[in-house]
N, C-alpha and C. Protein backbone atom coordinates (compact mmCIF):
# COMPACT_ATOMS: atom_id res chain seq x y z
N UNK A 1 103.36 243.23 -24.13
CA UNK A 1 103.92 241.95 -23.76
C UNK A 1 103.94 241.88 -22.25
N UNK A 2 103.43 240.81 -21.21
CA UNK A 2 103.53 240.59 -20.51
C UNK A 2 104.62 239.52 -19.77
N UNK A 3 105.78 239.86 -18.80
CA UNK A 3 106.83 239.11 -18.38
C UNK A 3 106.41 238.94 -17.43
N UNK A 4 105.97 237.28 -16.82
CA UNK A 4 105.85 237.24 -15.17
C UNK A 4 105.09 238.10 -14.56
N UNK A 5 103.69 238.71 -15.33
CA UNK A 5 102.30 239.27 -15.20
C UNK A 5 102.73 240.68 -15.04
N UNK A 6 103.97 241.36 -15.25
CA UNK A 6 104.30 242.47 -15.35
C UNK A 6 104.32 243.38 -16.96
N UNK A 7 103.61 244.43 -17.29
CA UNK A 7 103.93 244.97 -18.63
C UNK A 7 105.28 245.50 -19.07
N UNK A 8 105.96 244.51 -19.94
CA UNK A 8 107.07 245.28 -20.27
C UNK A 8 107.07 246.17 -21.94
N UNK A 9 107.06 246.80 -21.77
CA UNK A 9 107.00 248.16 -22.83
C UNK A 9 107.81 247.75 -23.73
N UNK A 10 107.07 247.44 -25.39
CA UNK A 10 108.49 247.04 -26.38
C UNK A 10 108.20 248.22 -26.99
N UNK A 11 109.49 248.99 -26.31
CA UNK A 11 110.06 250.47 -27.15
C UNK A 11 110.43 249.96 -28.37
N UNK A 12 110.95 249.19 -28.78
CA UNK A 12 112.07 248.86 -30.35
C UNK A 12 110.40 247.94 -30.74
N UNK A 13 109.91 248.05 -30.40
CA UNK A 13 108.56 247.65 -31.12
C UNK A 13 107.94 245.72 -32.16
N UNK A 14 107.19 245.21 -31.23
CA UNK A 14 107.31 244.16 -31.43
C UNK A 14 106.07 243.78 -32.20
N UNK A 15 106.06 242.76 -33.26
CA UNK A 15 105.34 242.83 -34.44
C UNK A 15 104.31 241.98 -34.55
N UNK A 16 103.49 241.66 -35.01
CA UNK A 16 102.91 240.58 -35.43
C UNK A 16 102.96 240.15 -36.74
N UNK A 17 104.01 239.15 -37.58
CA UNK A 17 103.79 238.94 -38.52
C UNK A 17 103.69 237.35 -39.26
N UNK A 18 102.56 237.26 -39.86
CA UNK A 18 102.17 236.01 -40.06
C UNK A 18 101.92 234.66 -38.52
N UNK A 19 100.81 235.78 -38.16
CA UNK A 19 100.67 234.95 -36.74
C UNK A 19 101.79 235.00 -35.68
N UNK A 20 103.03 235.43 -35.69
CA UNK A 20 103.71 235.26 -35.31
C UNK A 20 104.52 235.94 -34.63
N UNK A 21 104.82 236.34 -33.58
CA UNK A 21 105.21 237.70 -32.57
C UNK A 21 106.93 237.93 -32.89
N UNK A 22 107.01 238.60 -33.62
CA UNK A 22 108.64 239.24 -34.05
C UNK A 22 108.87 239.76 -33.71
N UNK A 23 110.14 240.08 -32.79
CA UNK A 23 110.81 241.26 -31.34
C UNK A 23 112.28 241.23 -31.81
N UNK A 24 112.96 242.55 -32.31
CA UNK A 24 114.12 242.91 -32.28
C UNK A 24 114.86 242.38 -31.04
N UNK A 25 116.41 242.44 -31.10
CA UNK A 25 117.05 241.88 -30.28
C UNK A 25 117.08 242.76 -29.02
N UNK A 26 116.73 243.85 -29.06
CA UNK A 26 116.68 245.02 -28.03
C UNK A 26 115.63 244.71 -26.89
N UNK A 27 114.49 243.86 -27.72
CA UNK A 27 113.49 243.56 -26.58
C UNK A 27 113.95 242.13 -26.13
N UNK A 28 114.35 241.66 -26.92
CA UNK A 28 115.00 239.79 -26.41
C UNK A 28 116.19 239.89 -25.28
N UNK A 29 116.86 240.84 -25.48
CA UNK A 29 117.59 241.11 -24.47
C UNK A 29 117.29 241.64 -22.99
N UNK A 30 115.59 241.86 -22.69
CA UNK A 30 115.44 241.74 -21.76
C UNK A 30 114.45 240.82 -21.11
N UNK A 31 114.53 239.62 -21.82
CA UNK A 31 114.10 238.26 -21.33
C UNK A 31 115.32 237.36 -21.07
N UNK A 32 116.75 237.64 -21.55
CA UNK A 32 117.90 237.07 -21.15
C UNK A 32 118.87 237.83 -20.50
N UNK A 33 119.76 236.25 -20.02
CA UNK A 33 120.80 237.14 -19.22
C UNK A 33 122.21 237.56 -20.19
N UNK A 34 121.87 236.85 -21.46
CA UNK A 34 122.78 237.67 -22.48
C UNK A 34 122.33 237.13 -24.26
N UNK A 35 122.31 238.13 -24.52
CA UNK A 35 122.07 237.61 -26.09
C UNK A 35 123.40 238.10 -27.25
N UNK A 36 123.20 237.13 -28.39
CA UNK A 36 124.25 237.54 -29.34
C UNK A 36 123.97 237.22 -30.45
N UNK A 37 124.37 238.17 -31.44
CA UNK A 37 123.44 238.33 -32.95
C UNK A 37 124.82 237.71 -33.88
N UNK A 38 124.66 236.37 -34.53
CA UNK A 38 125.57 235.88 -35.18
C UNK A 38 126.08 236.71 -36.69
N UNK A 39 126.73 236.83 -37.73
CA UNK A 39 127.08 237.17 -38.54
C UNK A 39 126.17 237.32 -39.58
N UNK A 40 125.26 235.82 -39.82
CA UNK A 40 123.78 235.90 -40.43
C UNK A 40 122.24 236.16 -39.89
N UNK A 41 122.76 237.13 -39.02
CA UNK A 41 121.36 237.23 -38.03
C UNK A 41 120.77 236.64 -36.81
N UNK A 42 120.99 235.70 -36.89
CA UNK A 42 120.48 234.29 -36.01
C UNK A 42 121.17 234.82 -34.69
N UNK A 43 120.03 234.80 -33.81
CA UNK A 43 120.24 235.46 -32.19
C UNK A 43 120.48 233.91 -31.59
N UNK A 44 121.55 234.15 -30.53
CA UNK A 44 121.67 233.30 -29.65
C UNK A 44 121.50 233.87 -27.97
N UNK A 45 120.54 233.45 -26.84
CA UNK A 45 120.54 234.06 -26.07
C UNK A 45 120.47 232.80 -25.25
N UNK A 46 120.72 233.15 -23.72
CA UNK A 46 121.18 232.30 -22.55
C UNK A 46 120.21 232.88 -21.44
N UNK A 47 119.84 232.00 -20.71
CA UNK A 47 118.68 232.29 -19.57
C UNK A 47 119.49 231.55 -18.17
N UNK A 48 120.13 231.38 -17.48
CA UNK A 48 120.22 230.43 -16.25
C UNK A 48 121.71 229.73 -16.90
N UNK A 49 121.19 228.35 -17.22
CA UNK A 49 121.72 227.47 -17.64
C UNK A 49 121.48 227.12 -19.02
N UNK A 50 120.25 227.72 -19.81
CA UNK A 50 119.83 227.03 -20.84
C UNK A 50 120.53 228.44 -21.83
N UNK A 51 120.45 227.59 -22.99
CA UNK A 51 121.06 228.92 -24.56
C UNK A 51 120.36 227.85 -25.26
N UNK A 52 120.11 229.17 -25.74
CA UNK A 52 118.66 229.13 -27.47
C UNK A 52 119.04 229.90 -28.34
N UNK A 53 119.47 229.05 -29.59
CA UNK A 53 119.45 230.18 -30.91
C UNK A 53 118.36 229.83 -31.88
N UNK A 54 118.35 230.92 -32.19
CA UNK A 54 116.88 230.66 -33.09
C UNK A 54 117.18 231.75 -34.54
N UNK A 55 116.65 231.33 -35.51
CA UNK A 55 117.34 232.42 -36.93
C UNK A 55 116.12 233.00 -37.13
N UNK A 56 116.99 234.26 -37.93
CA UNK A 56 116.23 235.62 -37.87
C UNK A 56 114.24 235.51 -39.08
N UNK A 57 114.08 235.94 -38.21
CA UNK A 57 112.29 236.19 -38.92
C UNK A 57 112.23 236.99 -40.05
N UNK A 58 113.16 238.02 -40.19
CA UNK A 58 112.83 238.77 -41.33
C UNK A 58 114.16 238.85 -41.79
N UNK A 59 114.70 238.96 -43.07
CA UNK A 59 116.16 239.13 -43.57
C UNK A 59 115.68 241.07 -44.14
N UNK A 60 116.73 241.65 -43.80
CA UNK A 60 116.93 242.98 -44.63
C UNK A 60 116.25 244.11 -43.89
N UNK A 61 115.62 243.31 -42.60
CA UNK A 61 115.08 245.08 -42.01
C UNK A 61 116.19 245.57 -40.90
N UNK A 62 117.19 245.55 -41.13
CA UNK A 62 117.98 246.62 -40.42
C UNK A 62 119.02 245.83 -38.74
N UNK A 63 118.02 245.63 -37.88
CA UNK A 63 118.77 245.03 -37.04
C UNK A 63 117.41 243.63 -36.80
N UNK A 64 118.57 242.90 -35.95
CA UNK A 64 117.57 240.90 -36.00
C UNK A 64 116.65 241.15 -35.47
N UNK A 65 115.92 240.37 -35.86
CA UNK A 65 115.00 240.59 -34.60
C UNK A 65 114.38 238.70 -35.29
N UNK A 66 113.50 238.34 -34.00
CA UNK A 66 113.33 236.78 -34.16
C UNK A 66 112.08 236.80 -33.75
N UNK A 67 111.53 235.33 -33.87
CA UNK A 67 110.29 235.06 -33.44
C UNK A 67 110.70 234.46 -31.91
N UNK A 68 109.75 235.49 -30.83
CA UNK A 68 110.22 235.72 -29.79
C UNK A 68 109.15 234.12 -28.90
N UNK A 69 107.73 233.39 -29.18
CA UNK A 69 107.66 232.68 -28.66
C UNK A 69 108.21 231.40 -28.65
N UNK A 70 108.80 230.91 -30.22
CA UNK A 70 109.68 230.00 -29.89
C UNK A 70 110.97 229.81 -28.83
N UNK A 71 111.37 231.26 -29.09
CA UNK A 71 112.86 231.37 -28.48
C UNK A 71 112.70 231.83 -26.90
N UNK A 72 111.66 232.01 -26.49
CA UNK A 72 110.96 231.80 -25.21
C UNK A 72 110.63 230.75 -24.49
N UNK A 73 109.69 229.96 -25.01
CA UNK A 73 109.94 228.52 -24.58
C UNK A 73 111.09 227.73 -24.35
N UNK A 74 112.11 228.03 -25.31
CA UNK A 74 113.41 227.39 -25.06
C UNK A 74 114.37 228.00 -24.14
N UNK A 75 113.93 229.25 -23.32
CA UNK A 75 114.37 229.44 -22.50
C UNK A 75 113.87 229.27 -21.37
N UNK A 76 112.94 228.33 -21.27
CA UNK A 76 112.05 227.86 -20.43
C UNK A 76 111.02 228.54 -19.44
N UNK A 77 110.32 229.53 -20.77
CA UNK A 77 109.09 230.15 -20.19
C UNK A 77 107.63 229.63 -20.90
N UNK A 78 106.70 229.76 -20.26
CA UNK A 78 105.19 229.47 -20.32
C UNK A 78 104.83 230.49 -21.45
N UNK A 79 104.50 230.12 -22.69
CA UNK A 79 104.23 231.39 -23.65
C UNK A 79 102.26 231.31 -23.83
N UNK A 80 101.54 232.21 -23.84
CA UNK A 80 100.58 232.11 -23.97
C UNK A 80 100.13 233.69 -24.72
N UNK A 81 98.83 233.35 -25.14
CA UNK A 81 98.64 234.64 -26.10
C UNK A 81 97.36 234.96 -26.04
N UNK A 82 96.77 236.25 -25.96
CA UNK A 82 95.57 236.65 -25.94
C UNK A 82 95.38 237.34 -27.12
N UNK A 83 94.61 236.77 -27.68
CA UNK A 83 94.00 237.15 -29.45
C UNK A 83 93.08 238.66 -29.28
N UNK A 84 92.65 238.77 -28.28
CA UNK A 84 91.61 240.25 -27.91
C UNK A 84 92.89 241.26 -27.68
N UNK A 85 93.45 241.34 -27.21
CA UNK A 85 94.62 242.29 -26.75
C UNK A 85 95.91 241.79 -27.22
N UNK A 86 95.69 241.24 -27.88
CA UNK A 86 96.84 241.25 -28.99
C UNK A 86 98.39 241.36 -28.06
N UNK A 87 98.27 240.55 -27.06
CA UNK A 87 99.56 240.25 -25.97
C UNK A 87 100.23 238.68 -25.45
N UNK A 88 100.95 239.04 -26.03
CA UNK A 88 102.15 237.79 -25.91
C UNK A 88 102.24 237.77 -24.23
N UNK A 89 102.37 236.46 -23.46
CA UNK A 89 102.32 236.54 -22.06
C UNK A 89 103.83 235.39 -21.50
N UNK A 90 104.41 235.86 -20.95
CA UNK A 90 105.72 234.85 -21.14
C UNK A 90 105.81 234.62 -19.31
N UNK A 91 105.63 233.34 -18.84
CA UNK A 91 106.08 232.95 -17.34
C UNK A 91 107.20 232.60 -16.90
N UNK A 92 108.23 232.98 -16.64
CA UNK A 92 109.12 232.26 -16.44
C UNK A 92 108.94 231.79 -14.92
N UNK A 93 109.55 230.48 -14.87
CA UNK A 93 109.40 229.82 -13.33
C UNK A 93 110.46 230.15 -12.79
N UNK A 94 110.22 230.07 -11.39
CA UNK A 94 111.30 230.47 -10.31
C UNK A 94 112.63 229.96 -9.96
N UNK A 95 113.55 231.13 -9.85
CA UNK A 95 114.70 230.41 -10.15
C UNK A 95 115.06 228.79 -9.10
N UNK A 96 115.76 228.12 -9.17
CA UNK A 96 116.14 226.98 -8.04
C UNK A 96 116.84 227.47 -6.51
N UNK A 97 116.23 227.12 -5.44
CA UNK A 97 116.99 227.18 -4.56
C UNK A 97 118.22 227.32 -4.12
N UNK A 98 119.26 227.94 -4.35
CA UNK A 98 120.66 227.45 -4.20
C UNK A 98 121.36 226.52 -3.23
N UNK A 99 121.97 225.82 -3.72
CA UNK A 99 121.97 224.49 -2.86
C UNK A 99 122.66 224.85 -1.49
N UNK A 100 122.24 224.13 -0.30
CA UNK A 100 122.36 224.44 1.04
C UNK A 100 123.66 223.79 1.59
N UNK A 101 124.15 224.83 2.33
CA UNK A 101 125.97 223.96 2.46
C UNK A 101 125.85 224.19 4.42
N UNK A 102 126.91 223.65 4.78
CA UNK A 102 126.57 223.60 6.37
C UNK A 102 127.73 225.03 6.33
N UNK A 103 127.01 225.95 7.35
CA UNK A 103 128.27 226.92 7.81
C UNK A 103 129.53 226.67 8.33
N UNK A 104 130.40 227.56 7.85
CA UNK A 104 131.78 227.41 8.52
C UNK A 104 132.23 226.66 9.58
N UNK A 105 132.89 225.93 10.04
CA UNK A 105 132.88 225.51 11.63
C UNK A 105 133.67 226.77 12.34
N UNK A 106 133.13 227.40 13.59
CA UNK A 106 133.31 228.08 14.55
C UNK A 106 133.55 227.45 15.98
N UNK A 107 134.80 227.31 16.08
CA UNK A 107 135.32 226.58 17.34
C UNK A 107 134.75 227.14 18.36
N UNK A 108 134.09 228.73 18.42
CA UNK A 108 133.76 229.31 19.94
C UNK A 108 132.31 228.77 20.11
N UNK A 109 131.81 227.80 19.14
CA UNK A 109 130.44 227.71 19.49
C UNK A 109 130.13 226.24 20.13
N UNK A 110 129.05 226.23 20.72
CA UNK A 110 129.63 224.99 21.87
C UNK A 110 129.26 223.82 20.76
N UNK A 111 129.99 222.81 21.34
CA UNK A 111 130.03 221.74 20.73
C UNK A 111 129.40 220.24 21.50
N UNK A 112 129.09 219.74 20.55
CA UNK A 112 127.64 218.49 20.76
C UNK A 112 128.88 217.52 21.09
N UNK A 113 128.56 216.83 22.84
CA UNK A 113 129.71 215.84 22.31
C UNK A 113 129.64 214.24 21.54
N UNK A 114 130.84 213.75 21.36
CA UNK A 114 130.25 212.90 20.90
C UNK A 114 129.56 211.61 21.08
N UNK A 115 129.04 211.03 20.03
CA UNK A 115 128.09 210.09 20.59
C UNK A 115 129.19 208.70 20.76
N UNK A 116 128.64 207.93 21.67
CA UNK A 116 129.79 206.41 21.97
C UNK A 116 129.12 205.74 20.60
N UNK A 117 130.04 204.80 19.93
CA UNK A 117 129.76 203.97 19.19
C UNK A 117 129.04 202.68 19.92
N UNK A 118 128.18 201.83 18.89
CA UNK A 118 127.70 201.10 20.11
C UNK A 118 128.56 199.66 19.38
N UNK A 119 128.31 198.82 20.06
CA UNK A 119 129.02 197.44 19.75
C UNK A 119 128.15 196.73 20.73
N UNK A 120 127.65 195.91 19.79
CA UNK A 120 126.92 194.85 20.87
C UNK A 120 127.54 194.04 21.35
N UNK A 121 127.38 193.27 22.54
CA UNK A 121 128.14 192.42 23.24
C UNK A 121 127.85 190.61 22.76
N UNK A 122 128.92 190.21 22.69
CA UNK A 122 128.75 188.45 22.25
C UNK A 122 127.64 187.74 22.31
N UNK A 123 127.33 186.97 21.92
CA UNK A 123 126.24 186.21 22.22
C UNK A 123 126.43 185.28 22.99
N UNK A 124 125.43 185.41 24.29
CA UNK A 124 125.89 183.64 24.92
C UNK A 124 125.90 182.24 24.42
N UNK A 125 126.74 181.81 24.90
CA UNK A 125 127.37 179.97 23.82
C UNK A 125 125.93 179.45 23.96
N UNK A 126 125.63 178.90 23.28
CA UNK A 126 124.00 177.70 22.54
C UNK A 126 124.29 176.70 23.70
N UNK A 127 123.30 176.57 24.94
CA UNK A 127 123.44 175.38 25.55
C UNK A 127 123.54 174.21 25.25
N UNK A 128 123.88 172.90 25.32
CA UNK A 128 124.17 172.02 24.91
C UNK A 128 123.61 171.04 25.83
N UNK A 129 123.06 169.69 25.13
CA UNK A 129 122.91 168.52 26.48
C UNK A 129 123.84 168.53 27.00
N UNK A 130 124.03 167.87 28.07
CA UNK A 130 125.13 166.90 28.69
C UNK A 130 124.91 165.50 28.70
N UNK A 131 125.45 164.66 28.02
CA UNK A 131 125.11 163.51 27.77
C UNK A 131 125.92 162.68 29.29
N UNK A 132 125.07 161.77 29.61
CA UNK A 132 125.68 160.97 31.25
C UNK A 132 125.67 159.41 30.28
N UNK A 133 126.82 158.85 30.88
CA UNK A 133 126.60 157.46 30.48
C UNK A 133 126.89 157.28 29.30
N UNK A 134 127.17 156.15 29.00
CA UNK A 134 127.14 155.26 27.31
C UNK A 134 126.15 155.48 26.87
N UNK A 135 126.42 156.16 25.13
CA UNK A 135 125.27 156.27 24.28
C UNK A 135 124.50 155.15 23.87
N UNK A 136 125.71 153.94 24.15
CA UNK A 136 125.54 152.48 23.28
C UNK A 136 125.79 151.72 24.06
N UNK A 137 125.09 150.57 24.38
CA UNK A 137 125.77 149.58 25.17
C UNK A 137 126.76 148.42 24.67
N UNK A 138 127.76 148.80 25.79
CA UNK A 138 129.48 148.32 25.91
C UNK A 138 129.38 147.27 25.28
N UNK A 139 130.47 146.50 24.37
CA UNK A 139 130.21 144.88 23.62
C UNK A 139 131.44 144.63 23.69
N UNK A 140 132.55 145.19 23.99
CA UNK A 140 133.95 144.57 24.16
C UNK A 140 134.40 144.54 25.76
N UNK A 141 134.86 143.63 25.83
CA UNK A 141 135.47 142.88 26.63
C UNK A 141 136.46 143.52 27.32
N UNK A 142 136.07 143.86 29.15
CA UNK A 142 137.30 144.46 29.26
C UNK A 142 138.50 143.79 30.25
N UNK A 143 139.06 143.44 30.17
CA UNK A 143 140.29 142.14 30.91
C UNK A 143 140.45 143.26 32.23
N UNK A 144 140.35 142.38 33.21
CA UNK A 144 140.38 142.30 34.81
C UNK A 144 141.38 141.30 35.50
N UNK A 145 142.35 141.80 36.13
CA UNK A 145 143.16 140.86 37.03
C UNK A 145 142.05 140.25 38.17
N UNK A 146 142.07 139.36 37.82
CA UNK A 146 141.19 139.30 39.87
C UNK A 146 142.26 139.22 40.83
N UNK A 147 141.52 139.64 42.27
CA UNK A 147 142.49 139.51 43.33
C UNK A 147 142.32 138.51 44.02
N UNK A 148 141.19 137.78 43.95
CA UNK A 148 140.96 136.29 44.27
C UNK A 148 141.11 135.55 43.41
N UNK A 149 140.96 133.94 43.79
CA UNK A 149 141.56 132.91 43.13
C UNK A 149 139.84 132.48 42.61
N UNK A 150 139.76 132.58 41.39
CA UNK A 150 138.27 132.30 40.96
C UNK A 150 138.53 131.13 40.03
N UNK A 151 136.83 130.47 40.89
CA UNK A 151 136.84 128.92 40.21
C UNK A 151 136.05 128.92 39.14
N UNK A 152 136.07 128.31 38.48
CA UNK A 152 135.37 127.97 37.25
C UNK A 152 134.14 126.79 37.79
N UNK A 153 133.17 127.69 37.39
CA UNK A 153 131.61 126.20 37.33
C UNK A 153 131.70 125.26 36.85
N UNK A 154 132.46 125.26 35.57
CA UNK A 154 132.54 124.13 34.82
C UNK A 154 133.99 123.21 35.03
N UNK A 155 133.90 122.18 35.25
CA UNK A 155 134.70 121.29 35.87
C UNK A 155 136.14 120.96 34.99
């Protein structure tokens, strides 16, 4: 069996039966970060974040053992198989980055100062005409004392 192009040796001895690659829990346990064999056989194992149970391949031979490419894939590895060499090939992808946090703050380390906020300044007032004079020409009448004695044309 190949893990991540490395040979891992199935001492507890892993099978081929009915097409199908059957691995005691002894070898499943070192494709996870924990496995557990339920009351009726059925292995449950955990990779990261993901858990896969999968029920047992054979009833009555002694200790579980499962069909190891299903329960591979569901732990989210690449299963592939070479029919000439008779080898199960399992990829697992790389774990995730761990997410990036800013370091501690350290008061002795110099410090950026800060930036001014900006605020833009008002807008200048919208010029306006200046209107000179009457828009309309005047039609009312505007009463005047005279200071002379004014004659009338008409008699």
């Amino acid at each position: 069996m190949l893990v991540d192009g490395a040979l891992v040796p199935s001492a507890p001895g892993a099978r081929l039966i009915a097409g199908r690659v059957v691995a005691p829990v002894g070898l499943v346990a070192r494709l996870a970060d924990s496995v557990a064999v339920g009351p009726d056989g059925s292995v449950t194992a955990a990779r990261g974040e993901r858990r896969c149970s999968a029920p047992p391949a054979e009833a009555g031979s002694g200790e579980a053992s499962v069909a190891l490419g299903p329960l591979a894939r569901c732990l989210g590895a690449e299963v592939t198989w070479d029919g000439r060499a008779k080898t199960l090939g399992l990829a697992f992808p790389p774990p995730p980055d761990p997410l990036r946090t800013h370091p501690p703050f350290d008061p002795a380390a110099p410090q950026v100062a800060p930036t001014a906020i900006f605020t833009p300044e008002p807008a200048p007032p919208t010029p306006r005409a200046i209107a000179t004079g009457s828009p309309l020409p005047r039609r009312t009448a505007i009463p005047v004392t005279p200071s002379l004695p004014l004659t009338s044309p008409r008699p």
